[in-house]
Protein backbone atom coordinates (compact mmCIF):
# COMPACT_ATOMS: atom_id res chain seq x y z
CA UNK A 1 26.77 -9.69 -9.10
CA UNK A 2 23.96 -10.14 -11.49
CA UNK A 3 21.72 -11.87 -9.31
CA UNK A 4 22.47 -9.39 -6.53
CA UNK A 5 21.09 -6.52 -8.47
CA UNK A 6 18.51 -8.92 -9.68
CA UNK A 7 17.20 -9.41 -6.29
CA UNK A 8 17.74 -5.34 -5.23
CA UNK A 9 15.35 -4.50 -8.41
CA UNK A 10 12.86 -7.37 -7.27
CA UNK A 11 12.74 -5.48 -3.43
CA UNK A 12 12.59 -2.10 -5.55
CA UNK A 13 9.66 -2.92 -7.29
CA UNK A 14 7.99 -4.87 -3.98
CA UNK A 15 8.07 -1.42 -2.31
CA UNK A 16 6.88 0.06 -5.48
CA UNK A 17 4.02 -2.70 -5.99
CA UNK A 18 2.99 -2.51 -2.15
CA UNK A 19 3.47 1.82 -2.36
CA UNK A 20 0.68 1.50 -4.67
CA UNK A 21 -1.43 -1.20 -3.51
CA UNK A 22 -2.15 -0.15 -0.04
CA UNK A 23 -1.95 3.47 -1.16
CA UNK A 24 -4.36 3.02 -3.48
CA UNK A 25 -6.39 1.28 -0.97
CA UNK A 26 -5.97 4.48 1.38
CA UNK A 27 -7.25 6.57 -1.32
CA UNK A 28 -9.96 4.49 -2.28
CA UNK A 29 -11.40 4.38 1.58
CA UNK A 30 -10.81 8.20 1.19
CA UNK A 31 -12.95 8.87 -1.77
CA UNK A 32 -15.13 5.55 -1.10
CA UNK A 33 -16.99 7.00 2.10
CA UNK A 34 -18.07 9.91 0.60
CA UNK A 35 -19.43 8.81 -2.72
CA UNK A 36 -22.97 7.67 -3.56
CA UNK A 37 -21.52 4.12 -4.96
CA UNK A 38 -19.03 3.19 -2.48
CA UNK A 39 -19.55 -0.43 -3.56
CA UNK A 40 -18.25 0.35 -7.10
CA UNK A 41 -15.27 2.03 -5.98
CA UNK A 42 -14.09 -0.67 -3.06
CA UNK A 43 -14.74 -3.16 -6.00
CA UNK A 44 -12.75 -1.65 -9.00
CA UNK A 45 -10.52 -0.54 -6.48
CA UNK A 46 -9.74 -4.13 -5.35
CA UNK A 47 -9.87 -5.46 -8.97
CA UNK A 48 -7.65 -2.81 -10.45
CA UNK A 49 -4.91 -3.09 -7.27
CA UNK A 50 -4.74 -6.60 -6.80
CA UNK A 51 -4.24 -7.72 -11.03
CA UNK A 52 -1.12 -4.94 -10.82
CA UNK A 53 0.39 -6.32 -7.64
CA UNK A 54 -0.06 -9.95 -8.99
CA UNK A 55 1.32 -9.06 -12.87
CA UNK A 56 3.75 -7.31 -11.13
CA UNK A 57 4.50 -10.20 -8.51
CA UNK A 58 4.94 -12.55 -11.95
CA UNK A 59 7.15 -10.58 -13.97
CA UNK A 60 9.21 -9.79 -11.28
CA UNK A 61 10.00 -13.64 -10.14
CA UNK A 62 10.35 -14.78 -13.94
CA UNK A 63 10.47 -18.60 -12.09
CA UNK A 64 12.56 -17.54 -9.01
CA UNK A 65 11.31 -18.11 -5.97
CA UNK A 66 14.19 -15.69 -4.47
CA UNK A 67 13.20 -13.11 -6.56
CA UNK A 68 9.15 -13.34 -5.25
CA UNK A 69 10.60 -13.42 -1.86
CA UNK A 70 12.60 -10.05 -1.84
CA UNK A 71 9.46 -8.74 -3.98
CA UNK A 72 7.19 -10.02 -1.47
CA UNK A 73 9.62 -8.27 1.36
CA UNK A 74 9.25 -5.13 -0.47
CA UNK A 75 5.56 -5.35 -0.63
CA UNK A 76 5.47 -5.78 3.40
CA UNK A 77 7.96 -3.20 4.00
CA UNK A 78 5.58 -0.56 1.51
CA UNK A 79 2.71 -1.46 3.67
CA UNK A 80 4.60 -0.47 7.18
CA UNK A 81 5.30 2.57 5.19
CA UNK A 82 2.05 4.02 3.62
CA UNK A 83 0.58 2.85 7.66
CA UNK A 84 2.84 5.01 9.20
CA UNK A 85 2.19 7.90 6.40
CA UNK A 86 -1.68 7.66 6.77
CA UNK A 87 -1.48 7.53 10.39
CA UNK A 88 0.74 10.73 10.51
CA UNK A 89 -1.95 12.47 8.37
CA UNK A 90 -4.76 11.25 10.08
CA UNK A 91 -4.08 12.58 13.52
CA UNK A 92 -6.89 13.91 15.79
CA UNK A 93 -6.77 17.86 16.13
CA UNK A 94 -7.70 18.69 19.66
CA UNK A 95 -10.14 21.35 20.14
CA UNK A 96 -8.50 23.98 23.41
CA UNK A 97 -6.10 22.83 25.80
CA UNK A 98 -8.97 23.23 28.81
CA UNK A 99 -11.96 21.93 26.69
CA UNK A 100 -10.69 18.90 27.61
CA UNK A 101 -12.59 18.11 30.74
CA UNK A 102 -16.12 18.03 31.97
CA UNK A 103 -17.93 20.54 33.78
């Protein structure tokens, strides 16, 4: 039972780690295209996102390649997730219904 909820918590805190990696990434294209340094943001963004995922990724598996699985699992399943969000937000908004075709 133990290493049952061990392995829950490790897919708990993939979809936690991936929630904030690749939203975090979504952000940073967000405020990264309109600043005057998009360079430094894409850059500490990367550097800031990818040393949590991978401290989280190592405390998580403690030695257990099971454990980095289900994390790893987690992390996936986060990224379908936060696409599906950002794609739901970002949809086009049509201008009229009959401004649709060419004179």
């Amino acid at each position: 039972m133990n290493e049952t909820l061990s392995l829950v918590l490790g897919l708990l805190v993939g979809v936690l780690l991936g929630g904030m990696f690749f939203g975090g990434l979504w952000w940073t294209v967000l405020k990264g295209v309109s600043s005057k340094q998009p360079a430094l943001w894409f850059f500490g963004s990367l550097l800031l996102r990818t040393s949590i995922a991978l401290a989280g990724f190592y405390f998580i598996a403690r030695g257990h390649w099971e454990r980095m699985l289900v994390c790893l699992l987690g992390f996936v399943i986060a990224r379908l997730i936060v696409k599906h969000l950002t794609r739901a937000a970002e949809k086009p908004t049509y201008l009229a219904h009959g401004a649709s075709h060419a004179p």
